[in-house]
Each structure stands twice: as C-alpha cells, then as structure tokens.
PDB file of N, CA and C in Angstrom:
ATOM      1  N   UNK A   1       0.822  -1.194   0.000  1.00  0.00           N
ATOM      2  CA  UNK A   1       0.000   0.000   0.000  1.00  0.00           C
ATOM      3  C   UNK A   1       0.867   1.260   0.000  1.00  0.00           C
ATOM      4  N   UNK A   2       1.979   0.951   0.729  1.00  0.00           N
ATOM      5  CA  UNK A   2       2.872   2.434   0.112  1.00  0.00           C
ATOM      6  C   UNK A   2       3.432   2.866  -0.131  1.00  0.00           C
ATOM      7  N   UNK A   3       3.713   1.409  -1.606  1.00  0.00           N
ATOM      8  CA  UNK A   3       4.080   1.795  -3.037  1.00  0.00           C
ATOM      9  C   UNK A   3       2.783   2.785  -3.714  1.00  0.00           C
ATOM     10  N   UNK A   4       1.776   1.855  -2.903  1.00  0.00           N
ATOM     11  CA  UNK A   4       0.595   2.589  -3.769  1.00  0.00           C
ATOM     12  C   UNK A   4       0.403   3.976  -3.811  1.00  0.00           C
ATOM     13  N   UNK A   5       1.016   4.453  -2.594  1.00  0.00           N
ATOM     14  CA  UNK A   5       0.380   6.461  -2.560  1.00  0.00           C
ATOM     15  C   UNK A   5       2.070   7.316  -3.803  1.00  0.00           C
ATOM     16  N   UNK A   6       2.672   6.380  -3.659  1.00  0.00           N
ATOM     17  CA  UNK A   6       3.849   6.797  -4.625  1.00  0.00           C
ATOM     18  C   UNK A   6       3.395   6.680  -5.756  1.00  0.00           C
ATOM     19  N   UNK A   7       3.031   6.023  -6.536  1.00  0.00           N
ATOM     20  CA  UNK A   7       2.423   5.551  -7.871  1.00  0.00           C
ATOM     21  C   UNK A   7       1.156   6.172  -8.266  1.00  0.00           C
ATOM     22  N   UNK A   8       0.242   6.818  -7.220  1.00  0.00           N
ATOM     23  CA  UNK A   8      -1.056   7.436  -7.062  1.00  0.00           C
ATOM     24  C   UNK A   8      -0.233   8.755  -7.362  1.00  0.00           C
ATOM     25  N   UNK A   9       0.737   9.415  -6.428  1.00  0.00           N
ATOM     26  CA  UNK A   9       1.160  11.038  -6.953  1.00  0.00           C
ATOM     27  C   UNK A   9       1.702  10.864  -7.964  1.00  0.00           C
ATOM     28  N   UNK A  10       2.272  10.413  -8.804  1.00  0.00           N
ATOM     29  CA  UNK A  10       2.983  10.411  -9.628  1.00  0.00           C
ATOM     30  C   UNK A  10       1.458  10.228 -10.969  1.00  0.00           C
ATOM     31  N   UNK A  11       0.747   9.683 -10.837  1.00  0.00           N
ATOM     32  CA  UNK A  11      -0.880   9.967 -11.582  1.00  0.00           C
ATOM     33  C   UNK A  11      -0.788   8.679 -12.308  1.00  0.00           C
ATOM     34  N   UNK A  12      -0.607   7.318 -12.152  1.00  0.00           N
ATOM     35  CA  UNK A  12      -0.482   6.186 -12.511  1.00  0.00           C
ATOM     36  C   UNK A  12      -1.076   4.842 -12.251  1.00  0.00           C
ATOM     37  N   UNK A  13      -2.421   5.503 -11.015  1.00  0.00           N
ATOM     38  CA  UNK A  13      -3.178   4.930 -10.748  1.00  0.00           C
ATOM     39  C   UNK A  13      -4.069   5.339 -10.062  1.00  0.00           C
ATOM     40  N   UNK A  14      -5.325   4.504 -10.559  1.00  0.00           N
ATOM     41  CA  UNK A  14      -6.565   5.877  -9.531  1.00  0.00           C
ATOM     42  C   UNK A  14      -6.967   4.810  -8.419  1.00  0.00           C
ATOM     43  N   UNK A  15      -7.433   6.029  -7.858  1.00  0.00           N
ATOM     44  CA  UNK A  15      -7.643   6.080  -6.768  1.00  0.00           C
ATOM     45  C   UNK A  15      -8.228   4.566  -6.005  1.00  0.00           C
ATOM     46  N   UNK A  16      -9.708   4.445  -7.098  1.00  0.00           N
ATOM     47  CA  UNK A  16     -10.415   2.813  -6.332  1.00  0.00           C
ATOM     48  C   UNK A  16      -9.988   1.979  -6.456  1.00  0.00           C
ATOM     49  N   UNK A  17      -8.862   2.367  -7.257  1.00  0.00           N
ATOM     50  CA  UNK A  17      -7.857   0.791  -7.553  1.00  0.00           C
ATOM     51  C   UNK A  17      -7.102   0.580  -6.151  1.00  0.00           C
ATOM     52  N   UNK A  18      -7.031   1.639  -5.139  1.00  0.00           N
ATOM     53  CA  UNK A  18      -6.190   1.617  -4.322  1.00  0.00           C
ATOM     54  C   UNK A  18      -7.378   1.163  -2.839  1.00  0.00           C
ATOM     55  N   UNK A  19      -8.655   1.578  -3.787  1.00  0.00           N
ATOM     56  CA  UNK A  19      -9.969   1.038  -2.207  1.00  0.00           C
ATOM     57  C   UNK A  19     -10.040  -0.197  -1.888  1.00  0.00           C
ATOM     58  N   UNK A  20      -9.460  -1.018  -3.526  1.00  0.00           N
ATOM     59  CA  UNK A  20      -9.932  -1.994  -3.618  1.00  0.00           C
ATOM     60  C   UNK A  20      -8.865  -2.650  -3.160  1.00  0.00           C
ATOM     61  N   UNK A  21      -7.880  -2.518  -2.938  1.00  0.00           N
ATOM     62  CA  UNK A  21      -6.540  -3.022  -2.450  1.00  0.00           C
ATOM     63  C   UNK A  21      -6.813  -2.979  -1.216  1.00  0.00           C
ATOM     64  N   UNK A  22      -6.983  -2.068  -0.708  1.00  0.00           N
ATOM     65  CA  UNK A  22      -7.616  -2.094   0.913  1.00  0.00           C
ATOM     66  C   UNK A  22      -8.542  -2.872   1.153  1.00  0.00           C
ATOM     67  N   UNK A  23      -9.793  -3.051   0.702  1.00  0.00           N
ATOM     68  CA  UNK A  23     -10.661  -3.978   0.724  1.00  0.00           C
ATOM     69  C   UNK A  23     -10.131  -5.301   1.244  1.00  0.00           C
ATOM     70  N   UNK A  24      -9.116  -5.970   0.117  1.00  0.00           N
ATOM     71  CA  UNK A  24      -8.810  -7.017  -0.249  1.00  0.00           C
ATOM     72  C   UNK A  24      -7.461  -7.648   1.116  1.00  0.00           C
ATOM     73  N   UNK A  25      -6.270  -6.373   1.454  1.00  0.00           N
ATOM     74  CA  UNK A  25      -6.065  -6.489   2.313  1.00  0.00           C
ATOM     75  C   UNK A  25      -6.247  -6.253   3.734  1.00  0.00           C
ATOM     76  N   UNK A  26      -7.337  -5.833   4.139  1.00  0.00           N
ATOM     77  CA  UNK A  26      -8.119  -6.466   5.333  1.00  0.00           C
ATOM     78  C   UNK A  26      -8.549  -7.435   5.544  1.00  0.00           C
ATOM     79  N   UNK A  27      -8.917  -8.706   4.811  1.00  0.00           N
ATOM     80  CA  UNK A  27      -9.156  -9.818   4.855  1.00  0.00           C
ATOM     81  C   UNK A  27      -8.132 -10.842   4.402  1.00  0.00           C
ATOM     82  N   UNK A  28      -7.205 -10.478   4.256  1.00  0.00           N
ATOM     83  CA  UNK A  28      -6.023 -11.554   3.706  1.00  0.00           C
ATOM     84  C   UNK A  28      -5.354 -11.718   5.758  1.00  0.00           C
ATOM     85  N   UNK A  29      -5.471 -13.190   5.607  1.00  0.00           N
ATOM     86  CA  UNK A  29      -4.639 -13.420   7.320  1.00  0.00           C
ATOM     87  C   UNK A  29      -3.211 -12.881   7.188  1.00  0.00           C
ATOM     88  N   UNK A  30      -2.599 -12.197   8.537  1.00  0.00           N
ATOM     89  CA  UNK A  30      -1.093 -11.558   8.515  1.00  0.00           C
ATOM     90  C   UNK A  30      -0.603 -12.691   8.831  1.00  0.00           C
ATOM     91  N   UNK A  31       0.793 -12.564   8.373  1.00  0.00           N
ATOM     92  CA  UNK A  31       1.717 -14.088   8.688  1.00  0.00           C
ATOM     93  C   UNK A  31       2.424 -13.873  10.320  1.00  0.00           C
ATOM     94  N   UNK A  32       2.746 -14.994  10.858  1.00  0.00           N
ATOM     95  CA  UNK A  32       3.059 -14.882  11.866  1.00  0.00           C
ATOM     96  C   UNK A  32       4.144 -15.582  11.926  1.00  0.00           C
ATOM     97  N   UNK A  33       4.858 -15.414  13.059  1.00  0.00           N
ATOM     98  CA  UNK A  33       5.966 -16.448  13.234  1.00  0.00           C
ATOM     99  C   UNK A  33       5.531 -17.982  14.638  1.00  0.00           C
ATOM    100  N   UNK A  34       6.856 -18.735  14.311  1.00  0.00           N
ATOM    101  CA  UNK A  34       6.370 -19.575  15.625  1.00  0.00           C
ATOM    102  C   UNK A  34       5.881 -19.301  16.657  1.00  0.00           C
ATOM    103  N   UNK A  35       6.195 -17.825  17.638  1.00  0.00           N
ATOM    104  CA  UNK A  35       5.961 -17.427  18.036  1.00  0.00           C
ATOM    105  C   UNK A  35       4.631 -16.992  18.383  1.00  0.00           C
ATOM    106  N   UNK A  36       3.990 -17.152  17.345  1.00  0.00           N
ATOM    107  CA  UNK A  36       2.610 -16.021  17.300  1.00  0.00           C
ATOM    108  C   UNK A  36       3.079 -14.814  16.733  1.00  0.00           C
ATOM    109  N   UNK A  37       3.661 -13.600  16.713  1.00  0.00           N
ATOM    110  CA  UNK A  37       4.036 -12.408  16.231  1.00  0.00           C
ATOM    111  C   UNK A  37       4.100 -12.178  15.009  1.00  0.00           C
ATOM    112  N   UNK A  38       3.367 -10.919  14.295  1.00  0.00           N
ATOM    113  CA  UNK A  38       3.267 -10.813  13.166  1.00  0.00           C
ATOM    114  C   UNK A  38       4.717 -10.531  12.346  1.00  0.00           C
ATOM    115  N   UNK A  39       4.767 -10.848  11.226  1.00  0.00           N
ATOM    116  CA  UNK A  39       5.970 -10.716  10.592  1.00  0.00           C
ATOM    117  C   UNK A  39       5.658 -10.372   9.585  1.00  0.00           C
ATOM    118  N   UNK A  40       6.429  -9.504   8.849  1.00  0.00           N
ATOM    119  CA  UNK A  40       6.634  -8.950   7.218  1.00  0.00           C
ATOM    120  C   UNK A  40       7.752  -9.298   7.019  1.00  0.00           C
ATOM    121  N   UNK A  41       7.714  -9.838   5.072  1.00  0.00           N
ATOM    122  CA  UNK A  41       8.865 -10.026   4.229  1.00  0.00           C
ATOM    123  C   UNK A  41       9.426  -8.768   4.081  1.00  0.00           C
ATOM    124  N   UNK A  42      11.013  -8.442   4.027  1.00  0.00           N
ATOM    125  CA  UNK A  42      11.836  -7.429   3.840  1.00  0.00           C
ATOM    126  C   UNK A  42      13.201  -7.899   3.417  1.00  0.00           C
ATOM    127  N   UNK A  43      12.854  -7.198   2.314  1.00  0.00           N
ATOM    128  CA  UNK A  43      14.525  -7.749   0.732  1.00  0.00           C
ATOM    129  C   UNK A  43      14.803  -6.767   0.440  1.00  0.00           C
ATOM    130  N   UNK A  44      16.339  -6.975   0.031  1.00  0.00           N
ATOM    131  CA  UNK A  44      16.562  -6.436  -0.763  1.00  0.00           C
ATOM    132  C   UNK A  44      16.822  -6.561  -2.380  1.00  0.00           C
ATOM    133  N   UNK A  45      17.393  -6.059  -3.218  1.00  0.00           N
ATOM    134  CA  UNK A  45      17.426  -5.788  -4.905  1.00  0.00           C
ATOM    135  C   UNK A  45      19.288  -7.252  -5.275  1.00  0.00           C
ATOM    136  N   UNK A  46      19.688  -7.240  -3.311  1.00  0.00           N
ATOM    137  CA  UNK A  46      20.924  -8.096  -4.034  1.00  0.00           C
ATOM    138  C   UNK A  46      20.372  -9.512  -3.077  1.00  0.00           C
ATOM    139  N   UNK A  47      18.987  -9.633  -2.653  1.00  0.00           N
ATOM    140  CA  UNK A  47      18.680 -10.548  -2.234  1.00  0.00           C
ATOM    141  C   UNK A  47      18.231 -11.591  -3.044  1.00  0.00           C
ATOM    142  N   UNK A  48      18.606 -12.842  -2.589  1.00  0.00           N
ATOM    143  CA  UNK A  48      18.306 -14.361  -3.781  1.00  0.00           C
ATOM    144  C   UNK A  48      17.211 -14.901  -2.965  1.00  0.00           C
ATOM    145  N   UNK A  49      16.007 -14.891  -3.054  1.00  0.00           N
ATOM    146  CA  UNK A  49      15.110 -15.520  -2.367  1.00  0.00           C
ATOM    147  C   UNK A  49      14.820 -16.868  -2.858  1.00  0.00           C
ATOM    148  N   UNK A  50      14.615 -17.594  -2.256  1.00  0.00           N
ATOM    149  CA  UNK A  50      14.211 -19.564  -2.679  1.00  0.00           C
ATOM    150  C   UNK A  50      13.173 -19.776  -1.672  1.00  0.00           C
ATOM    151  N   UNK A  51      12.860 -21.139  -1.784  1.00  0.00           N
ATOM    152  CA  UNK A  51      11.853 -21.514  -0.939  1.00  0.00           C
ATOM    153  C   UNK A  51      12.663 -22.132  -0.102  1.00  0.00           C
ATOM    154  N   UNK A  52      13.752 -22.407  -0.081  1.00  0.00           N
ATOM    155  CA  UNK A  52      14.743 -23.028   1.321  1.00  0.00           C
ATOM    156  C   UNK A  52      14.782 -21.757   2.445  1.00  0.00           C
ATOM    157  N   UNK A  53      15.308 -20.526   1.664  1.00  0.00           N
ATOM    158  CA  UNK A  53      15.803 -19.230   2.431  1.00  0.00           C
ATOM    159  C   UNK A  53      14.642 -18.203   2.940  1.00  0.00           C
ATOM    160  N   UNK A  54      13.294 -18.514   2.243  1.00  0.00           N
ATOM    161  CA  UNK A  54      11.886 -17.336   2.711  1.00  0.00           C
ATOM    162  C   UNK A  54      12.077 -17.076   3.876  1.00  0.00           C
ATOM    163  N   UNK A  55      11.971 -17.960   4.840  1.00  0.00           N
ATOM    164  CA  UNK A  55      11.893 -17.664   6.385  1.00  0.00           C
ATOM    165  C   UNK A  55      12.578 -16.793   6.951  1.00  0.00           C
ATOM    166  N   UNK A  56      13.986 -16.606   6.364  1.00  0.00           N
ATOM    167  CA  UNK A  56      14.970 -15.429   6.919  1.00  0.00           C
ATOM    168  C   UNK A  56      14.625 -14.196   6.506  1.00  0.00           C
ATOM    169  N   UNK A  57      13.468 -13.886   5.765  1.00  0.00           N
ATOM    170  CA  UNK A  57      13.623 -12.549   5.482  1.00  0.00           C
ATOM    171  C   UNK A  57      12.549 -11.974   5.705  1.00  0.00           C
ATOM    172  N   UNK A  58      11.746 -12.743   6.941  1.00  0.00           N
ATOM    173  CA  UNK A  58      10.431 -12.594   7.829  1.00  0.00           C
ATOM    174  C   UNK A  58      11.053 -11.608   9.256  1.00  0.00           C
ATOM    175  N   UNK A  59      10.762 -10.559   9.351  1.00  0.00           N
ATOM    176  CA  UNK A  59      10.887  -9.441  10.016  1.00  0.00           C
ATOM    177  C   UNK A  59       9.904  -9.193  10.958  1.00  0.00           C
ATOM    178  N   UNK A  60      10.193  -9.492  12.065  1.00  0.00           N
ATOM    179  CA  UNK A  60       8.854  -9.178  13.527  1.00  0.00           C
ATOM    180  C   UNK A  60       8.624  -7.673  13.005  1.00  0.00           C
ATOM    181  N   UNK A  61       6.627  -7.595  13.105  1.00  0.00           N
ATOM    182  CA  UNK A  61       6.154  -6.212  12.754  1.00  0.00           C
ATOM    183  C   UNK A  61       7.239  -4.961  14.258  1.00  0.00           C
ATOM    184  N   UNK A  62       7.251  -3.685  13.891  1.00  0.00           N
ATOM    185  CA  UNK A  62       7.379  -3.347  14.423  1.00  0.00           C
ATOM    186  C   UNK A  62       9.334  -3.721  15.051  1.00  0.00           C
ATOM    187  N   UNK A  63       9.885  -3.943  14.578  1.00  0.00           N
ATOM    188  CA  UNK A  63      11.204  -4.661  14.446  1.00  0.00           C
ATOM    189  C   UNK A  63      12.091  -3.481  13.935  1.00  0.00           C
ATOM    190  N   UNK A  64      13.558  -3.224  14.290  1.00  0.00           N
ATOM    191  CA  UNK A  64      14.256  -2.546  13.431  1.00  0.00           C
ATOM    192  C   UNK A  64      14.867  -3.524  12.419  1.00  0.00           C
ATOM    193  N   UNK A  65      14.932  -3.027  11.134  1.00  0.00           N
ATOM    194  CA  UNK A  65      15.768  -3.527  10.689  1.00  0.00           C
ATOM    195  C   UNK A  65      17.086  -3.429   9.681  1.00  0.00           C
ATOM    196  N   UNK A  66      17.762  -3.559  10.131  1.00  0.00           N
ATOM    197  CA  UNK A  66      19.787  -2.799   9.757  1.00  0.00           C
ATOM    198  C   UNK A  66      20.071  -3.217   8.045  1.00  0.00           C
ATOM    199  N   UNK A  67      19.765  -1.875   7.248  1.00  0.00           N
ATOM    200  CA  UNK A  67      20.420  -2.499   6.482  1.00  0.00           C
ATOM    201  C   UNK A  67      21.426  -2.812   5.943  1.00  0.00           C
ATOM    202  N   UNK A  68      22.123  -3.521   5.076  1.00  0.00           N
ATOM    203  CA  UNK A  68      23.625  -4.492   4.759  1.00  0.00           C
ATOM    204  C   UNK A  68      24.102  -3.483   3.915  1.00  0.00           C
ATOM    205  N   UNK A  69      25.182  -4.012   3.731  1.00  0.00           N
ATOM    206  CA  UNK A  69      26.312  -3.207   2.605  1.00  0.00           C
ATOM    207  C   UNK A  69      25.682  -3.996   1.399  1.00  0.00           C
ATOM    208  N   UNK A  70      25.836  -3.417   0.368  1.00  0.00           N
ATOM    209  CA  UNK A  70      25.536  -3.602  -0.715  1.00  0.00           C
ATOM    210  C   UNK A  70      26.586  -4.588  -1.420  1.00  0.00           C
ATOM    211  N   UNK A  71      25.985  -5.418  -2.126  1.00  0.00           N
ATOM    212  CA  UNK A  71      27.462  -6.622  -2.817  1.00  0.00           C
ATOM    213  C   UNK A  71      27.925  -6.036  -3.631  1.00  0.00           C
ATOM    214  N   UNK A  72      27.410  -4.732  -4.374  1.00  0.00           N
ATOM    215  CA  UNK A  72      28.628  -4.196  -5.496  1.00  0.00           C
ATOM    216  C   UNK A  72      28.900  -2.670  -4.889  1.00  0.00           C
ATOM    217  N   UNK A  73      30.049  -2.372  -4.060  1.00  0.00           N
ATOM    218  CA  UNK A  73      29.876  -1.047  -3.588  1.00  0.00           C
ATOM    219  C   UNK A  73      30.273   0.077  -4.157  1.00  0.00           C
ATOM    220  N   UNK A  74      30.935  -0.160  -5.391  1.00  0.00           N
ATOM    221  CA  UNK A  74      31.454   0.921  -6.614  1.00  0.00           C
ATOM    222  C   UNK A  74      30.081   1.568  -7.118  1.00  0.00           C
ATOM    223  N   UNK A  75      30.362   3.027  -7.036  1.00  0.00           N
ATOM    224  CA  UNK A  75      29.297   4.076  -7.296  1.00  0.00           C
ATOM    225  C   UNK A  75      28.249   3.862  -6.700  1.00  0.00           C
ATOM    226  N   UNK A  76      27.503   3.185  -5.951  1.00  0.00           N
ATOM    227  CA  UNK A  76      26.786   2.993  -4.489  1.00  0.00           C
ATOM    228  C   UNK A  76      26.067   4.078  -4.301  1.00  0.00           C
ATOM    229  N   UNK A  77      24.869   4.751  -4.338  1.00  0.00           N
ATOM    230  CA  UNK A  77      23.959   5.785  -3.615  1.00  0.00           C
ATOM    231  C   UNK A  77      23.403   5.439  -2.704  1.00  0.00           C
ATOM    232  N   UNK A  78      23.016   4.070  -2.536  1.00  0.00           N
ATOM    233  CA  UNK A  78      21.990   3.423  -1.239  1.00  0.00           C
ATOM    234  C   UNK A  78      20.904   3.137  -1.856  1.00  0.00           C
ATOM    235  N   UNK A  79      20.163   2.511  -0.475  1.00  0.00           N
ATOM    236  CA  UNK A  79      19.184   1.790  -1.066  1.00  0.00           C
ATOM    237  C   UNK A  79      17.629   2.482  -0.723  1.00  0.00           C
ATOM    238  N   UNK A  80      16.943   2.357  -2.217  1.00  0.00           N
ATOM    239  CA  UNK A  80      15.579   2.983  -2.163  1.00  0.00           C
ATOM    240  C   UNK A  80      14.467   2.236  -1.831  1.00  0.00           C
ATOM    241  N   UNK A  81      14.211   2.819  -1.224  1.00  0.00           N
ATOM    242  CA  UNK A  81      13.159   1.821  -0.315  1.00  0.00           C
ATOM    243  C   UNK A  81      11.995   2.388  -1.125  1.00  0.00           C
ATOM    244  N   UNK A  82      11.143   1.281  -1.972  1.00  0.00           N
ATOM    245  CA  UNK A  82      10.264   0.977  -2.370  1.00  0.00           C
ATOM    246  C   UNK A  82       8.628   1.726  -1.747  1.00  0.00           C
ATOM    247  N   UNK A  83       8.708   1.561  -0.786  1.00  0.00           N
ATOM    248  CA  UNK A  83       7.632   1.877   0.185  1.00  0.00           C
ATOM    249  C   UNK A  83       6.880   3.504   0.134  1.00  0.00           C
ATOM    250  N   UNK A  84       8.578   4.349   0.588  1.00  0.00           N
ATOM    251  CA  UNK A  84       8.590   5.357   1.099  1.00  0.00           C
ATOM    252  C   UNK A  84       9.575   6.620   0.171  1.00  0.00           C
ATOM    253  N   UNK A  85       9.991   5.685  -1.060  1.00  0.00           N
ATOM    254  CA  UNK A  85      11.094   6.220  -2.113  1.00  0.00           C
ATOM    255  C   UNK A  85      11.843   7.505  -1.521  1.00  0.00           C
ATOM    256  N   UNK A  86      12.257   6.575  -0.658  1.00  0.00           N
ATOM    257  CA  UNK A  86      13.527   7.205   0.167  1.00  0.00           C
ATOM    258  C   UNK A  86      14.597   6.858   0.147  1.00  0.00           C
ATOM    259  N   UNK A  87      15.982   7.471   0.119  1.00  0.00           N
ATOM    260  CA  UNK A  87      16.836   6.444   0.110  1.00  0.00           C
ATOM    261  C   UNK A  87      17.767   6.750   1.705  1.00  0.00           C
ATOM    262  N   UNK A  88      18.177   5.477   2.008  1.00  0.00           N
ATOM    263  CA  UNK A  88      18.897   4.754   3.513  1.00  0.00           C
ATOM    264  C   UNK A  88      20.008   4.181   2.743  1.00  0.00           C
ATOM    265  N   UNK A  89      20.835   4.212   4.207  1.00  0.00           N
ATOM    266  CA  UNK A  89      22.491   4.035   3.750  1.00  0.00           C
ATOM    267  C   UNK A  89      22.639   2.929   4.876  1.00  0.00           C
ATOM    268  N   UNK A  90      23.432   1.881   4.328  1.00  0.00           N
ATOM    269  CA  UNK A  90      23.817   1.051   4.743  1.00  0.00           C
ATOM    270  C   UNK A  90      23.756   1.106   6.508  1.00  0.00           C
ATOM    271  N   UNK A  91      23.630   0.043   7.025  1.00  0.00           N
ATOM    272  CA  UNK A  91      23.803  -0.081   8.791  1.00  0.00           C
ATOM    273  C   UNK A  91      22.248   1.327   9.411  1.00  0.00           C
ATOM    274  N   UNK A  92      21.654   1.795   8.005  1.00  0.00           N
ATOM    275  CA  UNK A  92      20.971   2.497   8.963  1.00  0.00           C
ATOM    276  C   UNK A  92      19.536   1.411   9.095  1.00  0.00           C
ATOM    277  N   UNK A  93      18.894   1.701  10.618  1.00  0.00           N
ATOM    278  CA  UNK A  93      17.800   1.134  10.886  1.00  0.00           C
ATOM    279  C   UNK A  93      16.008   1.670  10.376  1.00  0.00           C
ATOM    280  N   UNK A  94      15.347   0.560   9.956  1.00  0.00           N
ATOM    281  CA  UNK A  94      14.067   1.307   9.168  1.00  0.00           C
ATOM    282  C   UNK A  94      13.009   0.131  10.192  1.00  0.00           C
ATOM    283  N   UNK A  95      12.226   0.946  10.657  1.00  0.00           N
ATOM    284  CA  UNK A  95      11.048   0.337  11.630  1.00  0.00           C
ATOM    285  C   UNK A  95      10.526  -0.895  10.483  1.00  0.00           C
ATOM    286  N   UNK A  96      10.232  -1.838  10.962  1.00  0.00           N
ATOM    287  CA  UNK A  96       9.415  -3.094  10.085  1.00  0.00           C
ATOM    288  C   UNK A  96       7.883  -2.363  10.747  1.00  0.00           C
ATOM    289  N   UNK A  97       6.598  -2.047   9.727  1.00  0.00           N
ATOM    290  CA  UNK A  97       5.894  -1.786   9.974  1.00  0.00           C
ATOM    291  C   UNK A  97       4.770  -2.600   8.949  1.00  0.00           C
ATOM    292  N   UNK A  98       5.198  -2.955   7.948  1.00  0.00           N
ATOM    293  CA  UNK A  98       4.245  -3.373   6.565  1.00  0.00           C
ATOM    294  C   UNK A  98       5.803  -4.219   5.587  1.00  0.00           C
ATOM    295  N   UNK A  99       5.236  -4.934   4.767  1.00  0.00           N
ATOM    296  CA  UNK A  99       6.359  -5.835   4.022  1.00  0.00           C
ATOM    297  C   UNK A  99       7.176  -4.363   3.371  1.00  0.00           C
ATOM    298  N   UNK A 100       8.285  -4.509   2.960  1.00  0.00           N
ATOM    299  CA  UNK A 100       9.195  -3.676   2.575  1.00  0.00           C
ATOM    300  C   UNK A 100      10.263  -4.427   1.681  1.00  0.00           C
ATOM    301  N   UNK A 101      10.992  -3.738   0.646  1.00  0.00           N
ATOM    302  CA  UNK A 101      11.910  -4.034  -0.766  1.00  0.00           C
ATOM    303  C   UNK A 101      12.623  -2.898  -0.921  1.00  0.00           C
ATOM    304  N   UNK A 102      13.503  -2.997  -0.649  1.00  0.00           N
ATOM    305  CA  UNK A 102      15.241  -1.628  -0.609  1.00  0.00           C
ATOM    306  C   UNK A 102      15.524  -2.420  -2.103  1.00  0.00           C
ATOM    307  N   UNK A 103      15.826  -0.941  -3.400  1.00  0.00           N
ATOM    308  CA  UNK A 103      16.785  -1.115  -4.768  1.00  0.00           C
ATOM    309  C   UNK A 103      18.212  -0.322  -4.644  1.00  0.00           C
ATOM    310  N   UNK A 104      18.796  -1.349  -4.651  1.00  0.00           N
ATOM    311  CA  UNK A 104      20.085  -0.800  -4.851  1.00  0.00           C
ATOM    312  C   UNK A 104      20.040   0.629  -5.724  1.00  0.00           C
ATOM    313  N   UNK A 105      20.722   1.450  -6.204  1.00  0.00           N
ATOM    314  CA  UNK A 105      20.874   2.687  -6.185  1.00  0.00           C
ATOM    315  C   UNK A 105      22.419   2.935  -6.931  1.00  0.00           C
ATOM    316  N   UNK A 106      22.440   3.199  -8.057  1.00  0.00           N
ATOM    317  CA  UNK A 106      23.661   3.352  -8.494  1.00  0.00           C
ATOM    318  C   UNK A 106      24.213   5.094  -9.575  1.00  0.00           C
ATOM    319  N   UNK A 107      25.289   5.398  -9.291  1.00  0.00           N
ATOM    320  CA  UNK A 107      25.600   6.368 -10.005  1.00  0.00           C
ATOM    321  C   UNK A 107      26.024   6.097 -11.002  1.00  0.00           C
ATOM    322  N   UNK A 108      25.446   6.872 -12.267  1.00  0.00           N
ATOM    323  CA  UNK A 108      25.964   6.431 -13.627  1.00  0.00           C
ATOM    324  C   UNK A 108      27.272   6.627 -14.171  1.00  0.00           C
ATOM    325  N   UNK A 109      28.381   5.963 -14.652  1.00  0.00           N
ATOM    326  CA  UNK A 109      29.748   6.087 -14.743  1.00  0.00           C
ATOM    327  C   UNK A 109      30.106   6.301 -16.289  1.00  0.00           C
TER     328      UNK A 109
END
C-alpha cells in the first residue's frame, strides 16, 4: 500500500484501484511467526530468495531492521526503499511496519 500512494502522486493509478486493495487487504490473514508475532517479508534488490531461504527474510512487525552493505559497492547511492522512495544508507535502521523491498541505487559512470 505504500508503493501505492507513490504511484497514485505520480498519476499512474486511480484512486479505487487503491480502495480496492484495501478492501482485499483487510481480509487476507497476517503471517506470523512460531511465536505467534506478526511478521513482514523485507529484501533487498541483491537478495536471492528460494523456498529453502523465505523464512529469513520474515521481520517481527514493528522490528528494526539494519540495512547491509551492498554486494557491489562501486558508485553505491543506497538503497531505495520501495515503500517510502527514500533512500537509507547502509547499517541504517528502518522500523518493520508493513512488508518492505530496498533497490540498490547506483551512479551512472
């Protein structure tokens, strides 16, 4: 959902497309961990996801979470967080609040 208000200012999608997303996620069950505690997926752009590795990238809601150095660090801007098209620099912490996706970020050479 907020990719969605990014994609909405930018004039690329209307509006009930975004009611209906709401609609749809209010009734979808939140994932939880063993625990009981809700968890969101959070990747990044140099992340390899499989069905062996999903589980590691389940983030307690409400969680900080640190992000990594980047695997290619030549010309490096940081990473844009999808959500909030912001960009965060390595080791800094971003509240887990809703699923989240950081893109690497590069300067053109």
């Amino acid at each position: 959902m907020a990719e969605g208000k990014n994609i909405y200012n930018q004039g690329l999608l209307d509006i009930s497309y975004i009611g209906n997303l709401l609609d749809v996620s209010n009734t979808l069950p939140l994932m939880k961990n063993e625990q009981g505690n809700t968890v969101w997926k959070v990747t990044t752009s140099d992340d390899e996801v499989t069905d062996q590795n999903k589980h590691t990238y389940l983030k307690e809601y409400e969680s900080d979470y640190i992000l990594p150095e980047p695997k290619e660090k030549e010309n490096f801007i940081g990473w844009l967080n999808t959500g909030d098209n912001k960009i965060y620099q390595p080791n800094e912490k971003v509240k887990v609040v809703h699923g989240l996706h950081f893109l690497a970020q590069y300067k053109e050479s």
